[in-house]
Protein backbone atom coordinates (compact mmCIF):
# COMPACT_ATOMS: atom_id res chain seq x y z
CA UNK A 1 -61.54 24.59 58.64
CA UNK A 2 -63.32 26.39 61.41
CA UNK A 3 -62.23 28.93 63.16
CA UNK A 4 -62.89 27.78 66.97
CA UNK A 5 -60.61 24.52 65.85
CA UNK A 6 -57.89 26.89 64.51
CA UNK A 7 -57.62 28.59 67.77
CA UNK A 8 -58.08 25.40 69.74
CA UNK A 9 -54.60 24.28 67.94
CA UNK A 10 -53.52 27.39 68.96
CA UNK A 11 -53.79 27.10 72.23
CA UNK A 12 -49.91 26.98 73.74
CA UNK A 13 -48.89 29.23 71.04
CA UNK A 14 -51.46 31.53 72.92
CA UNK A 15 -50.96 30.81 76.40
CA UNK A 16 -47.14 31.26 75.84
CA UNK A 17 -47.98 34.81 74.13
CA UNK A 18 -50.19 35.34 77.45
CA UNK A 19 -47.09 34.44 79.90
CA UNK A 20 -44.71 36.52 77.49
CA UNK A 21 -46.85 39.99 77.88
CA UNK A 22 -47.54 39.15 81.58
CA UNK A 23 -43.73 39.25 82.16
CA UNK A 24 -42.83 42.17 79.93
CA UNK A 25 -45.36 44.34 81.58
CA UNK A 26 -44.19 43.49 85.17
CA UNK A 27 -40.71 44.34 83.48
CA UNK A 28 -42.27 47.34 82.35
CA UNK A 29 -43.56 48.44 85.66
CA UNK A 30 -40.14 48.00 87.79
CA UNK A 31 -38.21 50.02 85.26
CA UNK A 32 -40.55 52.92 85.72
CA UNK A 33 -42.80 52.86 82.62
CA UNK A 34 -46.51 54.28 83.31
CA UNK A 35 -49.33 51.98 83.24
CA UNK A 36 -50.40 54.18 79.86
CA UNK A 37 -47.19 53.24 77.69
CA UNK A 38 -47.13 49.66 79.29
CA UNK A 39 -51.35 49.02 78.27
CA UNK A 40 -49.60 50.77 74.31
CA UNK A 41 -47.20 48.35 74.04
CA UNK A 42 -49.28 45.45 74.86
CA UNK A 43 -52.72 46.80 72.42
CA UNK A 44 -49.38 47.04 69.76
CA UNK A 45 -48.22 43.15 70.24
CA UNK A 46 -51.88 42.07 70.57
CA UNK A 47 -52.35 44.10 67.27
CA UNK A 48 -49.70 42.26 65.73
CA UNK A 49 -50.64 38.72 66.99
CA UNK A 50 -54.08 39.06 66.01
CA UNK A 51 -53.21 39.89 62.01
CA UNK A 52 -50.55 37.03 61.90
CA UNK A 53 -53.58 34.83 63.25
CA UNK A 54 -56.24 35.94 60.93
CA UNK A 55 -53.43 35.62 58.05
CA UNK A 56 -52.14 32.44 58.73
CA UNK A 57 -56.00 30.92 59.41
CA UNK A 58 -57.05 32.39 55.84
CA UNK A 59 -53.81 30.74 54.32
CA UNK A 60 -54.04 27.14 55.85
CA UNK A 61 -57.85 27.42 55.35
CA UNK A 62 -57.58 27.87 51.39
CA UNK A 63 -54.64 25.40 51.70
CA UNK A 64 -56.65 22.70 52.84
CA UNK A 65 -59.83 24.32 50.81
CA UNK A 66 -58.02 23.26 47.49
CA UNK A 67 -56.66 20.09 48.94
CA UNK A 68 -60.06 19.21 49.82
CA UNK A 69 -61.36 20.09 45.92
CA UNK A 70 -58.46 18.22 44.60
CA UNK A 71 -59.52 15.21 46.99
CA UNK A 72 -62.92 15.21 45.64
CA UNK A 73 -62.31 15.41 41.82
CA UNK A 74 -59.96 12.27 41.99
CA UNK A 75 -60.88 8.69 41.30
CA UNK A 76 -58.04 7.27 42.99
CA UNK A 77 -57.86 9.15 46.21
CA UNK A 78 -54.63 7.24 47.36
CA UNK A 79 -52.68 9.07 44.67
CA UNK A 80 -53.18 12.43 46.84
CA UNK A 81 -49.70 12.45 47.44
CA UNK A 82 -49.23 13.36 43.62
CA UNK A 83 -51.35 16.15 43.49
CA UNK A 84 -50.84 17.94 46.73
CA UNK A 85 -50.64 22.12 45.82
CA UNK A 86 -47.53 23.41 46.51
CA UNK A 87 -46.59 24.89 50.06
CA UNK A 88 -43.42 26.98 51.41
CA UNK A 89 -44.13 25.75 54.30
CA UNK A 90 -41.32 22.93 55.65
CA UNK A 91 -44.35 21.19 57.27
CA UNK A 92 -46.35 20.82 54.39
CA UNK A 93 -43.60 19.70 52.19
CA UNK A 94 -42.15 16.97 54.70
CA UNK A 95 -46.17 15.69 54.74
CA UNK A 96 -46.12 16.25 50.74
CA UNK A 97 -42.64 13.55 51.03
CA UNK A 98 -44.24 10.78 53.37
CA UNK A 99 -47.58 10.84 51.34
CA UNK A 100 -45.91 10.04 48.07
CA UNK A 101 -43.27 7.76 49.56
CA UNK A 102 -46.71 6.41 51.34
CA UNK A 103 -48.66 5.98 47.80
CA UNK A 104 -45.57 4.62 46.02
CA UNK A 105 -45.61 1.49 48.22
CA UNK A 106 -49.88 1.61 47.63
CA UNK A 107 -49.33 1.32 43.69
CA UNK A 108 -46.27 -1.01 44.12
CA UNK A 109 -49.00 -2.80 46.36
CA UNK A 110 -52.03 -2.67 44.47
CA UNK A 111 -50.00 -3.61 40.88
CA UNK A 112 -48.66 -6.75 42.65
CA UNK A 113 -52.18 -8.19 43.74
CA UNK A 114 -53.11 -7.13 39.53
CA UNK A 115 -50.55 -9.37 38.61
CA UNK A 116 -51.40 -11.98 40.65
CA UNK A 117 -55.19 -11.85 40.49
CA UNK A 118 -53.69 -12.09 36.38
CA UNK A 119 -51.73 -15.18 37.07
CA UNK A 120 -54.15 -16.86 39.12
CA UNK A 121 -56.97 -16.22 36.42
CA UNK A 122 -54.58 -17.46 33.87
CA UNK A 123 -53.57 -20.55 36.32
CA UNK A 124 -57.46 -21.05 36.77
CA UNK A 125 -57.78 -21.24 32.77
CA UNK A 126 -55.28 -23.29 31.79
CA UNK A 127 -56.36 -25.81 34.70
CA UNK A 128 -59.60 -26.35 33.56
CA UNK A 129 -58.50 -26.82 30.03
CA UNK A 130 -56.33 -29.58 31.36
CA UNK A 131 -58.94 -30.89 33.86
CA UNK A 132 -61.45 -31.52 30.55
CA UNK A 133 -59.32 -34.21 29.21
CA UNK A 134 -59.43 -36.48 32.01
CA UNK A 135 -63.12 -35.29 32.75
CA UNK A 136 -64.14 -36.15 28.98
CA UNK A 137 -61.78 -39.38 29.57
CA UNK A 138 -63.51 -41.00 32.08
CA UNK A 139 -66.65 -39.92 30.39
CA UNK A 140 -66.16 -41.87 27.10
CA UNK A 141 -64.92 -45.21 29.13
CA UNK A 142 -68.30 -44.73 30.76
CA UNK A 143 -70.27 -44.28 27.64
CA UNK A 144 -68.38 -46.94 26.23
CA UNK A 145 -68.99 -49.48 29.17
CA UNK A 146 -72.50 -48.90 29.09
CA UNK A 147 -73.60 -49.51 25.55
CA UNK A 148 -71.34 -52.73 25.53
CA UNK A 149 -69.06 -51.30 22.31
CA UNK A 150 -65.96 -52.18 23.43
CA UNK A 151 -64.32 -55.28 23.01
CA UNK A 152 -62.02 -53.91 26.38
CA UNK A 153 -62.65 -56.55 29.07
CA UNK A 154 -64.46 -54.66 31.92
CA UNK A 155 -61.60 -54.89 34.09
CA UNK A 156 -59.55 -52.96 31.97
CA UNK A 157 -61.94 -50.14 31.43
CA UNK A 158 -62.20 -49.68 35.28
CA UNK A 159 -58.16 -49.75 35.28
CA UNK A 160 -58.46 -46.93 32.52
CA UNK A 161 -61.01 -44.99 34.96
CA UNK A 162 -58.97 -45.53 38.02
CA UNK A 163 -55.92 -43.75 35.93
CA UNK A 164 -58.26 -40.67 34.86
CA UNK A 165 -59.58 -40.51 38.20
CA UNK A 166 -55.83 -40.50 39.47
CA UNK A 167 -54.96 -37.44 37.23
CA UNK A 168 -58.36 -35.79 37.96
CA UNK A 169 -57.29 -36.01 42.48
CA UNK A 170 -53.52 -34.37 41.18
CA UNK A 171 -54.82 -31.90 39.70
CA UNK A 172 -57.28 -31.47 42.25
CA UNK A 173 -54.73 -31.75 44.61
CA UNK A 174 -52.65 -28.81 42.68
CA UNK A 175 -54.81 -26.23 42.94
CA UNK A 176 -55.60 -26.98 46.98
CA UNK A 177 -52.12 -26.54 47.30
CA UNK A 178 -51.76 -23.40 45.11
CA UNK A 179 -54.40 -21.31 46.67
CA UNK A 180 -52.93 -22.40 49.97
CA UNK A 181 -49.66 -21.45 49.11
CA UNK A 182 -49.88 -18.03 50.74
CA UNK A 183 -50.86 -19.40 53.64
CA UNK A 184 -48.97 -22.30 54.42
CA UNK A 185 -48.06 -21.42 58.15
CA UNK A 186 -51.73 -22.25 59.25
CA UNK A 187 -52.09 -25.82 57.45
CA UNK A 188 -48.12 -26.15 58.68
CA UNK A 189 -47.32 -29.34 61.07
CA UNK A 190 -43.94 -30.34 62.26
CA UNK A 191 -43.23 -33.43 63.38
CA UNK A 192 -40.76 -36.18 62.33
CA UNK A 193 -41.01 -37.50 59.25
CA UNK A 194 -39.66 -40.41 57.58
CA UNK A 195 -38.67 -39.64 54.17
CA UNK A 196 -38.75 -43.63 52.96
CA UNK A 197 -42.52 -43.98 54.33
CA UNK A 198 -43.03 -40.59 52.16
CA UNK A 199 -41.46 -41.71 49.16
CA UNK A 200 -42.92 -44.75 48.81
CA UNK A 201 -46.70 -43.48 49.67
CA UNK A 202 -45.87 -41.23 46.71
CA UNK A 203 -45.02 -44.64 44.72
CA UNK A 204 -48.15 -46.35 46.02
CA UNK A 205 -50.42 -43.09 44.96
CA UNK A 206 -48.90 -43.37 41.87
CA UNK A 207 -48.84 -47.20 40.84
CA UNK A 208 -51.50 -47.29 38.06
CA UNK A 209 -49.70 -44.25 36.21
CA UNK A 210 -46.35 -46.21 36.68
CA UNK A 211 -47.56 -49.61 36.14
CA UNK A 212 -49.23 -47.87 32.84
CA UNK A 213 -46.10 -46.39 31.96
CA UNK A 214 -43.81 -49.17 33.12
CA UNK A 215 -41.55 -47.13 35.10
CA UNK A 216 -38.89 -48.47 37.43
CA UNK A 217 -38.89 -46.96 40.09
CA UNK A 218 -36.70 -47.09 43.34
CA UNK A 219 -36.65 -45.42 47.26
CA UNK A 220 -33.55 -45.65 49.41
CA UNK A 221 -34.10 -42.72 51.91
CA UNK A 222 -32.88 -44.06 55.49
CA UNK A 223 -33.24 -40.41 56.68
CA UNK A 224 -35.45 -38.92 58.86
CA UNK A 225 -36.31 -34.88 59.32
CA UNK A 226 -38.83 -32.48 61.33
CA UNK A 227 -40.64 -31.37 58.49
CA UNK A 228 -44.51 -31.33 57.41
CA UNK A 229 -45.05 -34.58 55.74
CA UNK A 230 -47.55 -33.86 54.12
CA UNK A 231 -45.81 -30.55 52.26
CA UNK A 232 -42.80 -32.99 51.40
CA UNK A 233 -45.36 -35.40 49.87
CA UNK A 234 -47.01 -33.20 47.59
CA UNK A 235 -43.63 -31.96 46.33
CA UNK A 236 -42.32 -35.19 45.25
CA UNK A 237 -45.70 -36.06 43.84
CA UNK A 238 -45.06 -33.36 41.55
CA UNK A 239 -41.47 -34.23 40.57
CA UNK A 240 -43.03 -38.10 40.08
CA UNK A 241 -45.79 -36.46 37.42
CA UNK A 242 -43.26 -34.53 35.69
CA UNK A 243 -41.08 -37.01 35.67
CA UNK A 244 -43.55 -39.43 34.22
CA UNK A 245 -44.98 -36.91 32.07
CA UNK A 246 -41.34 -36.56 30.09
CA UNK A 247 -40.12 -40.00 30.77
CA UNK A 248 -38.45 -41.36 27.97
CA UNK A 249 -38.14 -45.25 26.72
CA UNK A 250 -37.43 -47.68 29.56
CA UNK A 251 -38.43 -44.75 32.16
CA UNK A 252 -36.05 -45.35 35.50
CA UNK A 253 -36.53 -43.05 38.40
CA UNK A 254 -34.73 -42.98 41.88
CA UNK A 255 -35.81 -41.26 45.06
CA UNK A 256 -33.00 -40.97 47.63
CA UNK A 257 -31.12 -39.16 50.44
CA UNK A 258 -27.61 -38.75 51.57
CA UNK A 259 -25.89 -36.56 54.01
CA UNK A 260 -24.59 -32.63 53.02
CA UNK A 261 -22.61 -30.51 54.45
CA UNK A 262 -25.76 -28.31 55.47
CA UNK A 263 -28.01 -31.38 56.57
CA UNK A 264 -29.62 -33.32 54.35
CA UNK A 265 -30.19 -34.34 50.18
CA UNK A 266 -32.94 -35.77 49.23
CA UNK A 267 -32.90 -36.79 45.54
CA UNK A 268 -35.34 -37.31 42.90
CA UNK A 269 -33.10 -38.89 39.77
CA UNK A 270 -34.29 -39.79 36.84
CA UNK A 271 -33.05 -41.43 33.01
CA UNK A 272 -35.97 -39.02 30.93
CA UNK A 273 -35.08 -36.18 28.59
CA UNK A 274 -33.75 -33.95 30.59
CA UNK A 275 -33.92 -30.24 30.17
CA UNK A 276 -31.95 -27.97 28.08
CA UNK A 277 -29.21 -25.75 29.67
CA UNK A 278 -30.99 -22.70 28.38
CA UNK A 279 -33.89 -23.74 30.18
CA UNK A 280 -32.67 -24.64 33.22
CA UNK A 281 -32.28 -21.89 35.06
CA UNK A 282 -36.11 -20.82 34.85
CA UNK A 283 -38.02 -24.10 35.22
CA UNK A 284 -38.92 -22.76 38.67
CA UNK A 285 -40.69 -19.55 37.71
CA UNK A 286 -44.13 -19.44 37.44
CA UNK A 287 -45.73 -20.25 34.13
CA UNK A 288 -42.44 -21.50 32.23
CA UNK A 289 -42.94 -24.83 29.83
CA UNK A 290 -39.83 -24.43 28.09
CA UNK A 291 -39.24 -26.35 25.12
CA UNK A 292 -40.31 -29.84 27.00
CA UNK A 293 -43.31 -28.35 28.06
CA UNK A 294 -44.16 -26.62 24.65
CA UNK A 295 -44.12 -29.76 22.84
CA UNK A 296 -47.02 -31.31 24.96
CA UNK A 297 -50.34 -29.84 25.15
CA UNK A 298 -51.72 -28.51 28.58
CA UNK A 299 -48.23 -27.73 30.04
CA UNK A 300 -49.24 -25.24 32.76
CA UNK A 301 -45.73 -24.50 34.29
CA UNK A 302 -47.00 -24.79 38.05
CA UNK A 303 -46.00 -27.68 39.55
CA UNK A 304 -42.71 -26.88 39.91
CA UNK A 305 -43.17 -23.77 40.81
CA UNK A 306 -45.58 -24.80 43.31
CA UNK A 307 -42.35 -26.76 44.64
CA UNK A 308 -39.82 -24.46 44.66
CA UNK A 309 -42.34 -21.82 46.32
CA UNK A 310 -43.57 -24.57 49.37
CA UNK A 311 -39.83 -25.48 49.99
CA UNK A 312 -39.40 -21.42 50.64
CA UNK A 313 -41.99 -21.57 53.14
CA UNK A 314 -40.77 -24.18 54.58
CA UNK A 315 -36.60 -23.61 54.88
CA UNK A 316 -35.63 -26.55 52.20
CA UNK A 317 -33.47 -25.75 49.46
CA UNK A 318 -34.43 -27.27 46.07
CA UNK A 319 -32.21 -26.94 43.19
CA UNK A 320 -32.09 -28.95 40.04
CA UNK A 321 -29.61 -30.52 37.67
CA UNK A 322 -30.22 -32.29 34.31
CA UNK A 323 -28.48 -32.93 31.03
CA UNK A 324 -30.25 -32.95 27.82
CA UNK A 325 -31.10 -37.01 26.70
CA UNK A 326 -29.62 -38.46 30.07
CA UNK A 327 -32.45 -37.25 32.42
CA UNK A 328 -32.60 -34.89 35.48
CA UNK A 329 -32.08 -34.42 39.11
CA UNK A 330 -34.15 -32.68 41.86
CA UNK A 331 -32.71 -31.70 44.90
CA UNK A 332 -34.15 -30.74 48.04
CA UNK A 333 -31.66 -29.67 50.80
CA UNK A 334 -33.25 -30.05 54.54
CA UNK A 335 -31.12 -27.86 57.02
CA UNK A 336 -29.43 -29.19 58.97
CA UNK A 337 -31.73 -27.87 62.27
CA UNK A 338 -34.28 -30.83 60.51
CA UNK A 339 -31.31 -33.21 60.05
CA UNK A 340 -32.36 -36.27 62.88
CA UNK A 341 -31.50 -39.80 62.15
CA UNK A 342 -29.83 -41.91 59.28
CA UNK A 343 -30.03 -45.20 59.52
CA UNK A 344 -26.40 -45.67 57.34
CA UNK A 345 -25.03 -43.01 59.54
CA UNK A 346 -21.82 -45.02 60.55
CA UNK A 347 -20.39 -45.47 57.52
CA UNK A 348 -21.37 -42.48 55.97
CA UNK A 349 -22.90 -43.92 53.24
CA UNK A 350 -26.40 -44.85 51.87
CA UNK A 351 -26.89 -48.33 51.55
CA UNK A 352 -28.76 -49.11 47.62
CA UNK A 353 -30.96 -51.96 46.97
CA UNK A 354 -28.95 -55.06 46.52
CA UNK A 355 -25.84 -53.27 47.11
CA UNK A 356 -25.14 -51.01 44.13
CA UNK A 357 -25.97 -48.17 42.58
CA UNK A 358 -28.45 -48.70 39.27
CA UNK A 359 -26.36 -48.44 36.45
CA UNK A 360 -28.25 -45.43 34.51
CA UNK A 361 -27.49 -43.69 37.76
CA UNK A 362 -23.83 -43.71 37.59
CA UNK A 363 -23.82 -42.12 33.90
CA UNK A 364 -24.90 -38.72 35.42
């Protein structure tokens, strides 16, 4: 610290010392003093002011000397606050409080973007493992097709490739959506949306898996909401795979929508395995299988989670039900500020294909 910038920050401090012994000598002079004892008086204050100066610029100067030394030896220079020397002074220790409140939020910070730089590596690992199977799929049918060795028909090879080429664009499509996920609000379009045209291009994305799988599937959703589309879309094309992934014999899946008392349900049922009540409560955090998802290889845990985090983004509730061996429900709640049109809004009720429920609905 130099000297000229100590003085410089002196400067009022100064000036008022300046006023101060102007006005005490011109006190001095009315009540009869001499100019001799008044010039005394002011050599004895300028005495005085000029020691607590030079001892209070060699205190803060070693002060800031060892801060500077302790600044230099560290690493991690945002942990300063830590090692700050101690200080009677009330200004240094108020400063000593805001840095460390100051580098507690940095390390809360910092250990939040190692976790997630963890997760994503893990998230980038476990996808490519999974990614390799349909990869080394589609590979094989091609080998295969070439050299004539399969007594397949042709047709049925390119079916087979169609199917790995699905699960290659959804997984694809996952990741897109997961390094996006931070930044929704730029890619984010609202506009109204009808939730039967959504369900059913999810269907139609989806028909070779659910042809393959022979899944019944269903869409009543006479609802429509300002939402992003597109968002919506992904989301139920991960509650299809998973639902598809764990579907049981005679696999049955409904998407619908009826009205709640905060807007709007729409409802993803289906007759699979269902999930355990244990498990339940944490199929939405990041990187949980469970039991379902521990009994098939390449389980990564993040499609659902990729769900429940867009519909935060985006103000919709999702929530799930299920009971183990009767299959499971997903339920996203639009607000009620998105709530627009339904088509069976006179009656109050949603109107089901042919005119009744499907009968491994009403078990659940």
């Amino acid at each position: 610290m130099k000297p000229g910038l100590f003085i410089k920050d002196k400067f009022l401090l100064l000036l008022l010392h300046v006023v101060c012994m102007g006005l005490l000598s011109a006190f001095l002079r009315l009540t009869g003093y001499g100019e001799a004892k008044v010039l005394l008086v002011l050599c004895f204050w300028l005495l005085i002011l000029t020691a607590w100066l030079i001892f209070n610029y060699v205190q803060r100067k070693n002060y800031f000397e060892e801060t500077e030394g302790i600044l230099d030896g560290m690493e991690q220079k945002y942990l300063l606050g830590e090692l700050l020397p101690a200080s009677f002074r009330l200004e240094d220790k108020l400063y000593r409080q805001m840095l460390h409140s100051s580098n507690k939020a940095v390390i809360e910070r910092i250990r939040k973007l190692e976790y997630e730089k963890k997760e994503y590596k893990e998230f980038i690992e476990s996808w490519v493992h999974e990614i390799k199977a349909p990869i080394t799929g589609v590979a094989l049918l091609c080998g295969n097709g070439r050299r004539n060795q399969s007594s397949v028909p042709v047709s049925e090879i390119l079916k087979d490739i169609s199917l790995e080429n699905q699960k290659i664009e959804n997984l694809v499509e996952q990741i897109l959506y997961y390094a996006r996920m931070e930044k929704v609000y730029q890619d984010f379009f609202i506009r109204e949306t009808d939730l039967q045209n959504v369900a059913q291009d999810v269907l139609q994305k989806n028909q070779l898996l659910l042809i393959g799988k022979q899944v019944r599937a269903e869409v009543a959703c006479p609802h429509k909401v300002y939402t992003d589309g597109k968002w919506i879309t992904f989301i139920l094309n991960q509650m299809t795979l998973n639902s598809v992934k764990y579907c049981g014999s005679q696999p049955e899946f409904l998407i619908t929508t009826r009205p709640s008392p905060n807007g709007v349900f729409l409802i993803f049922q289906d007759n699979g395995r269902g999930i355990p009540k244990e498990d339940l409560p944490r199929i939405f955090e990041k990187g949980f299988t469970g039991s379902n998802g521990r009994s098939r290889k390449g389980a990564t845990g993040m499609g659902l989670y990729l769900c429940k985090r867009l519909c935060e983004k985006m103000g919709v509730g999702l929530f799930a039900e299920s009971v183990l061996g009767q299959g499971t429900k997903m339920i996203m709640e639009f607000p009620v500020s998105s709530y627009i049109t339904m088509e069976a809004q006179r009656d109050g009720q949603v109107s089901w294909p042919d005119g009744a429920v499907p009968g491994y609905l009403k078990k659940m």
